[in-house]
Every structure is written in structure tokens, then in C-alpha cells.
C-alpha atoms as a PDB file:
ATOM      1  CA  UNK A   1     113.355 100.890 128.429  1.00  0.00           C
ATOM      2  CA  UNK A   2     116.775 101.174 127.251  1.00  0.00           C
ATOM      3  CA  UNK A   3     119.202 103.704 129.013  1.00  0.00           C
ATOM      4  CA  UNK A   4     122.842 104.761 127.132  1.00  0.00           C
ATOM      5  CA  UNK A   5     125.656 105.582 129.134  1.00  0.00           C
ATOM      6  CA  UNK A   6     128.297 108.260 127.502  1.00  0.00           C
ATOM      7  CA  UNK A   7     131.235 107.591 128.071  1.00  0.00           C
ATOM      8  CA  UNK A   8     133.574 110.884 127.075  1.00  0.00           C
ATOM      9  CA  UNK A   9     137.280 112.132 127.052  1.00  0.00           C
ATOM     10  CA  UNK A  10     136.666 115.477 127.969  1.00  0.00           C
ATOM     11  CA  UNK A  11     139.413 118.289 127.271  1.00  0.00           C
ATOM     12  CA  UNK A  12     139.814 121.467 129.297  1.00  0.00           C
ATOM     13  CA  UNK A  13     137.579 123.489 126.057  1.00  0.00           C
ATOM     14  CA  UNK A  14     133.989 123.078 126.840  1.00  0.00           C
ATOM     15  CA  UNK A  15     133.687 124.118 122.508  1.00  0.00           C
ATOM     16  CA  UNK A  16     135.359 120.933 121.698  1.00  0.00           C
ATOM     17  CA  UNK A  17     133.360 118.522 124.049  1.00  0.00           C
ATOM     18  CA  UNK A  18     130.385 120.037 122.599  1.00  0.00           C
ATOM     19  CA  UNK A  19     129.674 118.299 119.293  1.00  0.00           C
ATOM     20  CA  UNK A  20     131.340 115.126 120.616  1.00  0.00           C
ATOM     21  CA  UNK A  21     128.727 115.059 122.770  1.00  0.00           C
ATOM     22  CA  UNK A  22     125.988 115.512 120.678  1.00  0.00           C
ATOM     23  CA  UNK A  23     127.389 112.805 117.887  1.00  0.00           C
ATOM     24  CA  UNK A  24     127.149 110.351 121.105  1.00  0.00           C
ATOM     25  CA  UNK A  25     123.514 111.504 121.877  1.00  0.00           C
ATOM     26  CA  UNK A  26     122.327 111.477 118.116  1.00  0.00           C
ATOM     27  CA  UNK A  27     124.049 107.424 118.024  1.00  0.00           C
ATOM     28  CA  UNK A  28     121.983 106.714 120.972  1.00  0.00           C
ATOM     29  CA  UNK A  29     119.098 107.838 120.365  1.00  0.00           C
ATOM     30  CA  UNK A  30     119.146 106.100 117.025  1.00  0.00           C
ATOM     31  CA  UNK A  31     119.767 103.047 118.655  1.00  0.00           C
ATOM     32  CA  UNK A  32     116.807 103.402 120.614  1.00  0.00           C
ATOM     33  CA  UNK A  33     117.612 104.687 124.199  1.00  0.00           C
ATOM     34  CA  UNK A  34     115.305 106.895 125.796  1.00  0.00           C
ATOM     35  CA  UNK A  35     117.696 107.979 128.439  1.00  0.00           C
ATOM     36  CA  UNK A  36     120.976 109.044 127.564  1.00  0.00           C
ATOM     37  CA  UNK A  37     123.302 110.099 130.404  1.00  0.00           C
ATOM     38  CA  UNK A  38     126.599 112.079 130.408  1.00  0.00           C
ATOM     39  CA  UNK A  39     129.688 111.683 132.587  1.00  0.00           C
ATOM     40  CA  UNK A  40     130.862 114.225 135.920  1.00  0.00           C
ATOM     41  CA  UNK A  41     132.555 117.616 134.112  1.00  0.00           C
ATOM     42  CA  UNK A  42     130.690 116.969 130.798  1.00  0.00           C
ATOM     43  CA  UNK A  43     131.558 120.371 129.822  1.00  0.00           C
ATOM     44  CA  UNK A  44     135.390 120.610 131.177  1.00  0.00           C
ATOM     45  CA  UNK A  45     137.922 118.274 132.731  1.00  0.00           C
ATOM     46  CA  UNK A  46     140.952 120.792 134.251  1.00  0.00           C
ATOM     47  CA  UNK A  47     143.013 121.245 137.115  1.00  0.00           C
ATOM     48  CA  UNK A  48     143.761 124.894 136.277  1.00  0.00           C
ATOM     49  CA  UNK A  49     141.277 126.742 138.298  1.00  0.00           C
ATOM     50  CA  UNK A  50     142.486 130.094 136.026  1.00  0.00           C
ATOM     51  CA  UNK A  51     141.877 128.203 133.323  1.00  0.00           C
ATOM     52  CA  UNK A  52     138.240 127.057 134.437  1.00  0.00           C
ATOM     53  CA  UNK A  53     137.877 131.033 135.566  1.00  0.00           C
ATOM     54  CA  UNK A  54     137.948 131.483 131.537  1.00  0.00           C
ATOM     55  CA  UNK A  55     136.182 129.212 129.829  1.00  0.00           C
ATOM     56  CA  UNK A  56     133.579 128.618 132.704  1.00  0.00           C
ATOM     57  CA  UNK A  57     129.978 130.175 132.420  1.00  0.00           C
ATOM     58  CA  UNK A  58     127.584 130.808 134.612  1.00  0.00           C
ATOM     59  CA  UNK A  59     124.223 128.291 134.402  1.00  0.00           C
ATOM     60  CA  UNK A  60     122.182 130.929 132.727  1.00  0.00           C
ATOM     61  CA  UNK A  61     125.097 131.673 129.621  1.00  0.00           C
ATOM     62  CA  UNK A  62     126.473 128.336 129.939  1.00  0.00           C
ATOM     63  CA  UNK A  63     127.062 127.392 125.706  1.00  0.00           C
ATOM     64  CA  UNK A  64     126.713 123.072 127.012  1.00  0.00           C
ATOM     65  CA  UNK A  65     123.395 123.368 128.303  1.00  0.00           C
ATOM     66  CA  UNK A  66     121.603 125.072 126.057  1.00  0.00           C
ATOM     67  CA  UNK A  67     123.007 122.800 123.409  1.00  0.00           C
ATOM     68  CA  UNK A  68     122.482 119.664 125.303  1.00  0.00           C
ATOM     69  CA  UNK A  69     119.083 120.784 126.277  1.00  0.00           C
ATOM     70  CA  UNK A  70     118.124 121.526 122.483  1.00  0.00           C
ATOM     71  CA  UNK A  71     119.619 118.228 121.104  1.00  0.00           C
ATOM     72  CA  UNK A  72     117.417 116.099 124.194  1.00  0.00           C
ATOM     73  CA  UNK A  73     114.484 117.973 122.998  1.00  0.00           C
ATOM     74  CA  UNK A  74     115.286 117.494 119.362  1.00  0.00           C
ATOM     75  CA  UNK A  75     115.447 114.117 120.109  1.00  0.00           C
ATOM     76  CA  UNK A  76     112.505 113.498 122.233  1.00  0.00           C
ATOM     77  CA  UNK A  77     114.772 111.924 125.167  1.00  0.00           C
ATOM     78  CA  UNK A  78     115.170 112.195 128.463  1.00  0.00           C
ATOM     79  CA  UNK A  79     118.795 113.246 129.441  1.00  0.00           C
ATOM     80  CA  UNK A  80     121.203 113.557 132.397  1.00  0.00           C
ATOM     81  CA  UNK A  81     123.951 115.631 132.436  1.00  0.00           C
ATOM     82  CA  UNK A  82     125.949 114.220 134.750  1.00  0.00           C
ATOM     83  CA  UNK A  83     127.360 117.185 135.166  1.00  0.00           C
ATOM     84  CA  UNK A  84     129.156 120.678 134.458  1.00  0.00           C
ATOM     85  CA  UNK A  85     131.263 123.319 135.698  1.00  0.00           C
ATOM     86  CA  UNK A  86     129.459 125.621 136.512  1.00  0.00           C
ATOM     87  CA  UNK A  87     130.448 129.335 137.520  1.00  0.00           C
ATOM     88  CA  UNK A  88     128.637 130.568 140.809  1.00  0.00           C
ATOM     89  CA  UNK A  89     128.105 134.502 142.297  1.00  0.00           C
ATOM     90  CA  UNK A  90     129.776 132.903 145.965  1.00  0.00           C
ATOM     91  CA  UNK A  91     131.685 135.347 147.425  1.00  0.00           C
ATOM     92  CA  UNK A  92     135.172 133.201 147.024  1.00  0.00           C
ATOM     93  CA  UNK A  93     135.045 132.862 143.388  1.00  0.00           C
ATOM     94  CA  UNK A  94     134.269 128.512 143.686  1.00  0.00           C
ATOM     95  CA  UNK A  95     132.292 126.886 141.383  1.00  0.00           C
ATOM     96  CA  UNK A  96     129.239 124.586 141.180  1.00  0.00           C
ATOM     97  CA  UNK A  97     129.840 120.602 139.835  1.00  0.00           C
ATOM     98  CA  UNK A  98     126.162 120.608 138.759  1.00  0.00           C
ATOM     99  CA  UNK A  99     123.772 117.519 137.561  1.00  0.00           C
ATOM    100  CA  UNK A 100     120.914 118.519 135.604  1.00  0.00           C
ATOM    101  CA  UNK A 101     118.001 116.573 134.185  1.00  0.00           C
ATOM    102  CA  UNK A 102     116.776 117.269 131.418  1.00  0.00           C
ATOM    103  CA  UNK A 103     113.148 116.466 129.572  1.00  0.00           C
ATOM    104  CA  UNK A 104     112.484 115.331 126.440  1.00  0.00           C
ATOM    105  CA  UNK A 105     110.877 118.894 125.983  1.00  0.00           C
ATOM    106  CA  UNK A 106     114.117 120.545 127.145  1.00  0.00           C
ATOM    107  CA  UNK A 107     113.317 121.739 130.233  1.00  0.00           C
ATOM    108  CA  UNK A 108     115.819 121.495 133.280  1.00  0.00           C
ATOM    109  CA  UNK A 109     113.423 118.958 135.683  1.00  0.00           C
ATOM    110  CA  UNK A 110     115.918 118.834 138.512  1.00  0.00           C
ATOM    111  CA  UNK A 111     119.555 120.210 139.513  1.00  0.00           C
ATOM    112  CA  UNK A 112     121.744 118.615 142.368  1.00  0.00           C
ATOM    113  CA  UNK A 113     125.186 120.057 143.020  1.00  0.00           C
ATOM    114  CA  UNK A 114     127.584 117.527 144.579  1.00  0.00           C
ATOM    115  CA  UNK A 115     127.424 117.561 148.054  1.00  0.00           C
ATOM    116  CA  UNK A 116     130.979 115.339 149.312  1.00  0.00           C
ATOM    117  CA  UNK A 117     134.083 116.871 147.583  1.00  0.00           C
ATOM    118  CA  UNK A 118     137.115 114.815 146.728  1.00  0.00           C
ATOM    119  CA  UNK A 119     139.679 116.374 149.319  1.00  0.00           C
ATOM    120  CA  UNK A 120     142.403 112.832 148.634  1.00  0.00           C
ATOM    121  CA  UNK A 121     146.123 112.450 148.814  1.00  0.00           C
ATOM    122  CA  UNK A 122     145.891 109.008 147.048  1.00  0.00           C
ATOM    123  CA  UNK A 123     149.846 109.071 146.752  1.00  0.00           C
ATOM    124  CA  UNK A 124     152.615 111.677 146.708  1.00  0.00           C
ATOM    125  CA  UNK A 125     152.034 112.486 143.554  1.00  0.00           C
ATOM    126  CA  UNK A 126     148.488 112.118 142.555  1.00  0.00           C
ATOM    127  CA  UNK A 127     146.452 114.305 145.317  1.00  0.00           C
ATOM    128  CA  UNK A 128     143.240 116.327 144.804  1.00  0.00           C
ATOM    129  CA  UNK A 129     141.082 119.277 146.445  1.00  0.00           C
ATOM    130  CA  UNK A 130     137.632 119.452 145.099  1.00  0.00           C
ATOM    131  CA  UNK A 131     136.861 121.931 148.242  1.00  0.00           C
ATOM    132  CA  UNK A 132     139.695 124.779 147.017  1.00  0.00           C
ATOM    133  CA  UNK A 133     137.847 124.842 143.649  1.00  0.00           C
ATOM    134  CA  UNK A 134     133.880 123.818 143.938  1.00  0.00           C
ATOM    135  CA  UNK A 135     131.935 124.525 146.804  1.00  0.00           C
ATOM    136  CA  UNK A 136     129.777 121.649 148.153  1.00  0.00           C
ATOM    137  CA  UNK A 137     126.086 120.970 147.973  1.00  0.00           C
ATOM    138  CA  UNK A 138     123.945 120.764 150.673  1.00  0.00           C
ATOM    139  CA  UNK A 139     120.655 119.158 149.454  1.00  0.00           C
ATOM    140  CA  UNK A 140     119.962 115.516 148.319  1.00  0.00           C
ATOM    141  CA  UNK A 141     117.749 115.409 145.042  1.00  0.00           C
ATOM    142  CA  UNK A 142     115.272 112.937 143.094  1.00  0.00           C
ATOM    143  CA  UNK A 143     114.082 113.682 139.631  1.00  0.00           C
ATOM    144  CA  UNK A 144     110.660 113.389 138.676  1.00  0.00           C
ATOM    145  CA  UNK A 145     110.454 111.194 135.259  1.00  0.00           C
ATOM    146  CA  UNK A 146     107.841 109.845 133.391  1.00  0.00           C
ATOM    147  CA  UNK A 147     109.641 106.167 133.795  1.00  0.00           C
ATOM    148  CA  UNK A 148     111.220 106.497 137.422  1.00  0.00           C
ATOM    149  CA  UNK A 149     112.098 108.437 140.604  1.00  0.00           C
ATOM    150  CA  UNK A 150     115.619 109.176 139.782  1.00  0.00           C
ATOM    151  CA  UNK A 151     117.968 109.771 143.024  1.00  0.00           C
ATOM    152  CA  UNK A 152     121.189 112.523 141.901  1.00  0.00           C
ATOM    153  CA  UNK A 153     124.734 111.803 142.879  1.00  0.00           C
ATOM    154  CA  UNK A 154     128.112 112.595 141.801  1.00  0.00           C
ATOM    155  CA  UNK A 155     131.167 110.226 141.712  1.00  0.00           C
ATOM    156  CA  UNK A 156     133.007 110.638 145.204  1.00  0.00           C
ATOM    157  CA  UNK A 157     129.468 110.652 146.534  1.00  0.00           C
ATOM    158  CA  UNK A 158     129.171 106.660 146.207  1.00  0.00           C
ATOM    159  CA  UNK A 159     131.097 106.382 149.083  1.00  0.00           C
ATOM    160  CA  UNK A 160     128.872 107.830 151.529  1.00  0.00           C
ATOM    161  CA  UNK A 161     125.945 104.965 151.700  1.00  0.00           C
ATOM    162  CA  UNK A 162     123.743 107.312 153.588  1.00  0.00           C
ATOM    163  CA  UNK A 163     122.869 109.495 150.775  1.00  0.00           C
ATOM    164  CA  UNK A 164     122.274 106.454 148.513  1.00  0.00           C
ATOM    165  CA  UNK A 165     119.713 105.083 151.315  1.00  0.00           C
ATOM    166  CA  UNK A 166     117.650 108.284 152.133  1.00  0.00           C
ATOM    167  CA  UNK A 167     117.714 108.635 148.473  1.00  0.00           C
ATOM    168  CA  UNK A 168     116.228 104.883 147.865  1.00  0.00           C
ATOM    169  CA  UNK A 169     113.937 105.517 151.473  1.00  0.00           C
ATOM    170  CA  UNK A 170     111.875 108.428 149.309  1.00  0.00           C
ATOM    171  CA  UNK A 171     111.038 106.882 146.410  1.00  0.00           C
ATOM    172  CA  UNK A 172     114.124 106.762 144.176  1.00  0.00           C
ATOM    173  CA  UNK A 173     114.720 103.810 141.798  1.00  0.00           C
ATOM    174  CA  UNK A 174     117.309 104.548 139.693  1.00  0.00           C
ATOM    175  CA  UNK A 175     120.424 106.151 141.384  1.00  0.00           C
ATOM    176  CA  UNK A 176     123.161 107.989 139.063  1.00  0.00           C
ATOM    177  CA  UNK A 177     126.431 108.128 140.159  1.00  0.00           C
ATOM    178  CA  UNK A 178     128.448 110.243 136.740  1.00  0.00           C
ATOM    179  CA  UNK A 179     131.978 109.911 137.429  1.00  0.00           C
ATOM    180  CA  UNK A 180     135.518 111.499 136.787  1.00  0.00           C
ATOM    181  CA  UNK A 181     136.849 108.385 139.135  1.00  0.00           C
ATOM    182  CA  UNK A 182     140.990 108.416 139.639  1.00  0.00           C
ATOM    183  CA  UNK A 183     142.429 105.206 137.814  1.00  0.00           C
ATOM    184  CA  UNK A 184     144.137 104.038 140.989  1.00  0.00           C
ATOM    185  CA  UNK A 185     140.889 103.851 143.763  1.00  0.00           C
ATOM    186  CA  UNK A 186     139.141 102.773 140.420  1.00  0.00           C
ATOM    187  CA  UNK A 187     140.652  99.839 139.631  1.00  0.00           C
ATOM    188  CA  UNK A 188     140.573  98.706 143.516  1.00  0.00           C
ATOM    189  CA  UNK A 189     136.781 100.676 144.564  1.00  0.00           C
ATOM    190  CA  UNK A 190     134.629 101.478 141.230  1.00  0.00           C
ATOM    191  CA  UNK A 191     132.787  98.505 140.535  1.00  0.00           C
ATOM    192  CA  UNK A 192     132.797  97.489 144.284  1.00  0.00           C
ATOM    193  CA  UNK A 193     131.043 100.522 145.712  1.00  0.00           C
ATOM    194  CA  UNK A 194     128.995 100.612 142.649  1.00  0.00           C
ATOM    195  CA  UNK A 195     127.382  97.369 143.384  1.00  0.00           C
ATOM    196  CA  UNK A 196     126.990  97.977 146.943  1.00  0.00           C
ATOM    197  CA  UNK A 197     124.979 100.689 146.641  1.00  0.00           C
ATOM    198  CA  UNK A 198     122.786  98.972 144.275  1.00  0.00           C
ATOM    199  CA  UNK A 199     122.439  95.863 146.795  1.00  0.00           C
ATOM    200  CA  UNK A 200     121.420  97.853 150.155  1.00  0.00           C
ATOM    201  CA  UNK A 201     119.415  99.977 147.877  1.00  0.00           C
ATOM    202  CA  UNK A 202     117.825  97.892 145.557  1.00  0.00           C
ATOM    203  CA  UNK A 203     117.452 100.153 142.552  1.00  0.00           C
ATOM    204  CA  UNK A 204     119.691  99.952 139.641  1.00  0.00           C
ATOM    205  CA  UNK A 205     122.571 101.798 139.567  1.00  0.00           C
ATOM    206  CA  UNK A 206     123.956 104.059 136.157  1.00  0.00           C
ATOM    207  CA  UNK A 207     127.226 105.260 136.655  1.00  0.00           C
ATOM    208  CA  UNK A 208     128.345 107.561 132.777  1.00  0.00           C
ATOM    209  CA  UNK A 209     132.230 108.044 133.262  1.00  0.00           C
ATOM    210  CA  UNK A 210     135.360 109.784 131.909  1.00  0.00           C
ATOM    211  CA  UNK A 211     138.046 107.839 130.433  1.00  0.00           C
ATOM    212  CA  UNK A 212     141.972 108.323 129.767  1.00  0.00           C
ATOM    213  CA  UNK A 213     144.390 110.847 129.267  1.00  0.00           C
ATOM    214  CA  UNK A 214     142.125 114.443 129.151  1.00  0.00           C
ATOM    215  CA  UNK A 215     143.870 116.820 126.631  1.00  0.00           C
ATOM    216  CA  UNK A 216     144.992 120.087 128.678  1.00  0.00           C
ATOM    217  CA  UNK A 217     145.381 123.730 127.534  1.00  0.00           C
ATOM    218  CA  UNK A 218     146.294 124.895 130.514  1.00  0.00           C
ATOM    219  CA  UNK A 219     147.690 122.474 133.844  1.00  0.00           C
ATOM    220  CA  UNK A 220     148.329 119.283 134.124  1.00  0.00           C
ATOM    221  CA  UNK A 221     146.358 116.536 132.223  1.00  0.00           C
ATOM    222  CA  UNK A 222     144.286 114.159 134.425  1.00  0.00           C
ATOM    223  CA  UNK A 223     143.603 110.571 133.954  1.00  0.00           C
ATOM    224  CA  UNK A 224     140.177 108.827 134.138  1.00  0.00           C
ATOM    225  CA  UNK A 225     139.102 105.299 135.005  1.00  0.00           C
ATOM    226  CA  UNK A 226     136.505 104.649 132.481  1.00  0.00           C
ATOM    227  CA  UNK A 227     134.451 101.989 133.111  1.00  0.00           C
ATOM    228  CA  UNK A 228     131.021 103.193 133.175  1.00  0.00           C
ATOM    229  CA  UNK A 229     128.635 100.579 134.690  1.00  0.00           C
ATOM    230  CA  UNK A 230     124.916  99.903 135.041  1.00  0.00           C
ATOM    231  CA  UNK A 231     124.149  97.967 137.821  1.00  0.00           C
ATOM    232  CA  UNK A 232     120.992  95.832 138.582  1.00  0.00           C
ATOM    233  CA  UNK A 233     118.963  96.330 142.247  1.00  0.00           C
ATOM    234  CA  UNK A 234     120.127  92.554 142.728  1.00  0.00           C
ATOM    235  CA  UNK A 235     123.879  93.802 142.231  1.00  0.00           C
ATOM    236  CA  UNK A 236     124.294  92.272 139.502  1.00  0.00           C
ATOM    237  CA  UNK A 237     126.732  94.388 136.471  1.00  0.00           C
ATOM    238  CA  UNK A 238     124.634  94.777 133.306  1.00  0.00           C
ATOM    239  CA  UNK A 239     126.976  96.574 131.552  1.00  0.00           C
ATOM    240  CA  UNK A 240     130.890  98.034 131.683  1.00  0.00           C
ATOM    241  CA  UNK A 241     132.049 100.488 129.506  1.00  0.00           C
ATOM    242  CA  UNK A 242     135.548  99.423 129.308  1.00  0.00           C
ATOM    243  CA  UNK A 243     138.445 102.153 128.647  1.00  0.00           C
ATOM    244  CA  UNK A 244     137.706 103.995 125.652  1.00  0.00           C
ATOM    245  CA  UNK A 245     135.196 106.789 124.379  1.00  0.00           C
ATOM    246  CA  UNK A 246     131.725 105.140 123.360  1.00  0.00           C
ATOM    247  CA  UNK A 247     128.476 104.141 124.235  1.00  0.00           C
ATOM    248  CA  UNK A 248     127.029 101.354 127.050  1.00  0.00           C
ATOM    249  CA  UNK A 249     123.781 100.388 125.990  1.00  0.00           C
ATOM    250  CA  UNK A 250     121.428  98.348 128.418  1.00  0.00           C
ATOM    251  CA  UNK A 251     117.929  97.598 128.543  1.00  0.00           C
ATOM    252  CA  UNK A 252     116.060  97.612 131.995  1.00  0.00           C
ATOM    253  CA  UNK A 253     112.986  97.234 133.753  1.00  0.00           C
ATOM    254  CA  UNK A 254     111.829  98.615 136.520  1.00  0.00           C
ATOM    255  CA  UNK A 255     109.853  95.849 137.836  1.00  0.00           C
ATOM    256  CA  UNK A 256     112.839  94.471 139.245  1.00  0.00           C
ATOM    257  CA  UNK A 257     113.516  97.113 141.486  1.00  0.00           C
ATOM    258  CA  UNK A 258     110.199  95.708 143.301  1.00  0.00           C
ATOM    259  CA  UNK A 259     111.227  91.936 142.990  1.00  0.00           C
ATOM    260  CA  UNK A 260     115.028  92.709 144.569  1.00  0.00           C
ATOM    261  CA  UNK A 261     113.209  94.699 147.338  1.00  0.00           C
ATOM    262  CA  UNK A 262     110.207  91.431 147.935  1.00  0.00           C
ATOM    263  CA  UNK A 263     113.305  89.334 148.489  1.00  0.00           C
ATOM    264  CA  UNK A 264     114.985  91.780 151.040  1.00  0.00           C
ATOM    265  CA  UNK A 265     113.080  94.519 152.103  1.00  0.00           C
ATOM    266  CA  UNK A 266     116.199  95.717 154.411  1.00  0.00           C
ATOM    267  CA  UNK A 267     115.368  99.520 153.403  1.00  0.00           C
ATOM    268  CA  UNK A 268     111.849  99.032 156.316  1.00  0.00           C
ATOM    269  CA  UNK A 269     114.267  97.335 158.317  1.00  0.00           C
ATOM    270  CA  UNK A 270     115.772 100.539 160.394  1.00  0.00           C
ATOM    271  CA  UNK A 271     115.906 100.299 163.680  1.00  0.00           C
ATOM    272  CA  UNK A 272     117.044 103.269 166.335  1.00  0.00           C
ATOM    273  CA  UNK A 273     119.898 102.283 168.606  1.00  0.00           C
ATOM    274  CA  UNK A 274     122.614 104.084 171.321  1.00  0.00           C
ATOM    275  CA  UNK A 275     126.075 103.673 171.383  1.00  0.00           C
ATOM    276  CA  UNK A 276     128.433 102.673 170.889  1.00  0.00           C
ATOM    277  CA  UNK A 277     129.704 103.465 174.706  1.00  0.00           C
END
């Protein structure tokens, strides 16, 4: 099968990322892939959480899914949204940073809101708070496909291994990591963590990112890594996206999920223990 990462620039205007989103799926698709994934914030990249109160929707009026879900169905694919902002009816206003899957009939399969949120001071001048704006998850999720188990995550998620491993223990094969990843702990982490959680998992690993400078209405613009990968379960990279808007095209099989596992079968390998004193 043949899976296509999309790799976006998103701007703070969920109307404008829209179409560019669809041209990406329609090149895809004509290329062959039969999974097409999207990046983290699909719909919105912003700091401004006035802003995002704005031009945010709630999942039921939100304008990106039901055109993403009509263009997957229009194309007979199978889709992940890696994921949007998504308005919520909690009490202190935060939102939801939502994965969906979507069939190639259109329907939402699975939803997984991201459960770790990127509370960082990375330097003095580049800090974050997910927490302040979203509100965390609190369930892990695999998608039911016709061509895999698909274990959820999103981007600050690959650095808790846990998730990745009770995600791989129940049957996932393919794990999706969609990121908005910071250019600094990219350059030194992305690829690294990537891999890892490939290796002590042994499924392949497809990780749709933003890249660059995001155009901003309203706030500050934020800078993306890029670099969206696809991993193999033997760690190996298949694919890297590289800095710019586009697609990553690779071709797996999921037979080698089971040969990476054959040769170390380290996810039956648990073992209880105390400690540490």
C-alpha cells in the first residue's frame, strides 16, 4: 500500500488552509496513495487564543471536516487528519487538538484528542503552554482500518514511550505521530524519538508535519520543523519530508511489522518488578 504524508504551512484562517489541503489530497490520490495523512492543527496554526475563539468551530459546524471528509470520500481513500482545533462546551472556554480518521466512505472511524500538552520553556524567548489553551485527553485510541490497526498520537506525545507501547501491546501497527514540532527540539529530538518508537514498537511509524514561517492574522507567527518522516518497525527512515510544503510518498507493507517483531519480540517481554528503593 502506499501512504502520503502532507506536509502543510498552515496560517491562522482555517478558509485558506482549506483548498490547499484538498489540492495536496487530490495529487495524492492521483499518485496512487490510499492513505493520505494531514499534519497537527490542519485547520489553524495560532498563538492568539482570541483569535482561535473566532475562527474556531465546534466538531459538529467545523467548515475542515466536512470538506476533508467529502474530498476522502470523493476519493475513495482512507484519511487522517492529524488534527484540528477544535472548539469544546468545557466550562473554561479550552479547546480540543483532535485526530480524526476518516473512511473512504466519509465517515469519522475514530477520534483521539491529545492527551500530553506541550507546557516548554525551550529558551527565553521561545516558550509554550498547550494546557492554558487545549485541554488534555484522557483516552489512548486505535483505528479500525481495512489495512491496519492504527494507534493515534499527537506530536509532543512521542515522548512519552508508554503510550506508544500499550498502543503497539493491543494490536496497533501503524502509529501516527502529526506534528507542529518547534525547529529547535526538532533539529536535536524529531527523527530520534521518531525512530525509537518505531524500534521498541515495531510498527512503522508516519509522522505528517508543519513546516516554516505560519502566516499570522492575529499574534505572533510560529515556526515549524518540517520534516515529516515514515519510519519502518526495524527503525529504519523511509522517507523525510524535508522543509517545504509537499507531499512524502512511501510504499509499505505490513508484513514487516511481523518480521521486525520475529526478530525481537521485546513487546511479550514485560516483566513486573519493585523499586527502585
Amino acid at each position: 500500500m502506499k501512504a502520503a504524508l502532507i506536509q502543510l504551512n498552515s496560517s491562522d484562517m482555517p478558509e485558506e488552509n482549506i483548498p490547499r489541503t484538498i489540492g495536496y489530497m487530490r495529487e495524492a490520490a492521483a499518485k496512487g496513495a490510499g492513505f493520505l495523512l494531514t499534519p497537527e492543527v490542519t485547520n489553524c496554526v495560532s498563538d492568539s487564543r482570541r483569535h482561535q475563539q473566532t475562527v474556531l468551530c465546534h466538531e459538529q459546524e467545523d467548515p475542515t471536516l466536512e470538506a476533508l471528509r467529502a474530498e476522502a470520500q470523493a476519493l475513495g481513500i482512507w484519511l487522517l487528519i492529524g488534527s484540528l482545533a477544535i472548539k469544546t462546551n468545557d466550562a473554561d472556554g479550552r479547546f480540543a487538538n483532535r485526530s480524526f480518521m476518516i473512511s473512504p466512505k466519509g465517515a469519522i472511524v475514530a477520534r483521539y484528542d491529545k492527551i500530553h500538552m506541550f507546557d516548554v520553556e525551550i529558551s527565553k524567548t521561545e516558550t509554550y503552554c498547550e494546557s492554558a489553551g487545549y485541554r488534555p485527553g484522557e483516552n489512548a485510541v486505535i483505528a479500525d482500518t481495512d489495512f491496519a490497526k492504527v494507534g493515534m498520537t499527537i506530536c509532543y506525545d512521542v515522548r512519552f514511550a508508554h503510550l506508544h507501547r500499550t498502543l503497539a501491546q493491543n494490536g496497533a501497527q501503524i502509529l501516527t505521530g502529526p506534528a507542529a514540532f518547534s525547529p529547535v527540539s526538532g533539529a536535536a529530538h524529531w527523527e530520534t524519538l521518531l525512530r525509537a518508537r518505531a524500534i521498541e514498537t515495531g510498527c512503522f511509524v508516519f509522522a505528517p508535519a508543519q513546516c516554516g514561517v505560519h502566516p499570522a492574522q492575529s499574534g505572533r507567527s510560529r515556526s515549524t520543523y518540517g520534516h515529516s518522516l515514515a519510519v519502518s518497525p526495524w527503525g529504519d527512515v523511509l522517507a523525510d519530508g524535508g522543509e517545504k510544503e509537499g507531499l512524502t510518498l512511501v510504499d509499505f507493507d505490513l508484513a514487516d511489522v511481523d518480521k521486525a517483531r520475529r526478530k525481537i519480540p521485546s513487546l511479550s517481554h514485560d516483566r513486573r518488578f519493585g523499586g527502585p528503593q
